[in-house]
Protein backbone atom coordinates (compact mmCIF):
# COMPACT_ATOMS: atom_id res chain seq x y z
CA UNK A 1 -15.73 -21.23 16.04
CA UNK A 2 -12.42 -20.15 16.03
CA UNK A 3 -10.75 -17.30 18.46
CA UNK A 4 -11.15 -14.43 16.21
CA UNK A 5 -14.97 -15.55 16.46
CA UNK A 6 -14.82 -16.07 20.38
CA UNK A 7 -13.15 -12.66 20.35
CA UNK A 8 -15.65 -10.93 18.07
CA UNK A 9 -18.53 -12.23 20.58
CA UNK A 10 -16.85 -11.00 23.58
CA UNK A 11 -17.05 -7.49 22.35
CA UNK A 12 -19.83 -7.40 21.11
CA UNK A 13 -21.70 -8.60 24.18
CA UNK A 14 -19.77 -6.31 25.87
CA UNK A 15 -20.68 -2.97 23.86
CA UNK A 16 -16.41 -2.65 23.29
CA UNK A 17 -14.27 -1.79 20.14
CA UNK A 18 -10.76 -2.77 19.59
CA UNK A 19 -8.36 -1.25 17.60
CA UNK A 20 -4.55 -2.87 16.75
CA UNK A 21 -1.18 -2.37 15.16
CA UNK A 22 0.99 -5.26 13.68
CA UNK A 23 3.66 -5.75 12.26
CA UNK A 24 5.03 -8.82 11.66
CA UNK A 25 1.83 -10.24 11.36
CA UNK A 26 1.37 -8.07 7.86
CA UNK A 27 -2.20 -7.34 8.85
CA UNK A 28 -3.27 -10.99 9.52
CA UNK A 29 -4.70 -9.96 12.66
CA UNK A 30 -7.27 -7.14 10.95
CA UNK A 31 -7.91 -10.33 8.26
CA UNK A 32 -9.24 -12.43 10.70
CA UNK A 33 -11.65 -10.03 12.10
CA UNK A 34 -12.43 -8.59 8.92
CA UNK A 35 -13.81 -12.08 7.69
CA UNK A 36 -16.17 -11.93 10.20
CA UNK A 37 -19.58 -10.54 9.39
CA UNK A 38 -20.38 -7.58 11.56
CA UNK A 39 -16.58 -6.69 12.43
CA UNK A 40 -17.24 -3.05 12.24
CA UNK A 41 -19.14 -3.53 15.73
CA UNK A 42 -16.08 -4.37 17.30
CA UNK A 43 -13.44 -3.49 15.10
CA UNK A 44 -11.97 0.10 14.84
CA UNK A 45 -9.16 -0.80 12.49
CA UNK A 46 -5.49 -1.41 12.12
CA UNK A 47 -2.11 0.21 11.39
CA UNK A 48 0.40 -2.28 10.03
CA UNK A 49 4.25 -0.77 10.11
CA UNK A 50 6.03 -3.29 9.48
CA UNK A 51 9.21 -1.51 8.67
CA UNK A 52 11.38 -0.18 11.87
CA UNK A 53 11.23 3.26 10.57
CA UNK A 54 7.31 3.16 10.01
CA UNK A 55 7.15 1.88 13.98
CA UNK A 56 9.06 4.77 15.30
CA UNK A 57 7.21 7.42 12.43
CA UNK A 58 3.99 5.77 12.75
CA UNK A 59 3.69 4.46 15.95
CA UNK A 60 6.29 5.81 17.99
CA UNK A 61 8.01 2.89 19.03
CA UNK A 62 11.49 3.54 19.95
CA UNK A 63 14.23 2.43 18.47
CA UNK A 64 16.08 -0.56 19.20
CA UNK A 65 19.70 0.00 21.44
C-alpha cells in the first residue's frame, strides 16, 4: 500500500471527498489518486495552474512582492 492508498481508505471510511490544486506537481497528485480504483468516492478533482498568472486568474493566489 502506498499513501495515496492509505489516503484513499481514510476517506472513504470516513464518508469525505477531497478536492486539490497543484502546481508544481503538474497534476501528479490527481495521478496518484486517479490510479486508484474507486477514486471518484473520494476524489472531487483537481485544478493544476502551474503558471503564476493561472494561480492568481485561477486560483486567486496573490502575487508574489
Amino acid at each position: 500500500m502506498n499513501n495515496a492508498e492509505d489516503l484513499a481508505i481514510a476517506f472513504k471510511e470516513r464518508g469525505l471527498m477531497i478536492a486539490s490544486a497543484e502546481s508544481c506537481t503538474g497534476g501528479l497528485f490527481s495521478h496518484l489518486l486517479t490510479n486508484i480504483p474507486g477514486a471518484s468516492k473520494f476524489f472531487k478533482g483537481s485544478i493544476v495552474a502551474y503558471a503564476p498568472s493561472a494561480k492568481m486568474e485561477v486560483l486567486g493566489i496573490p502575487r508574489r512582492p
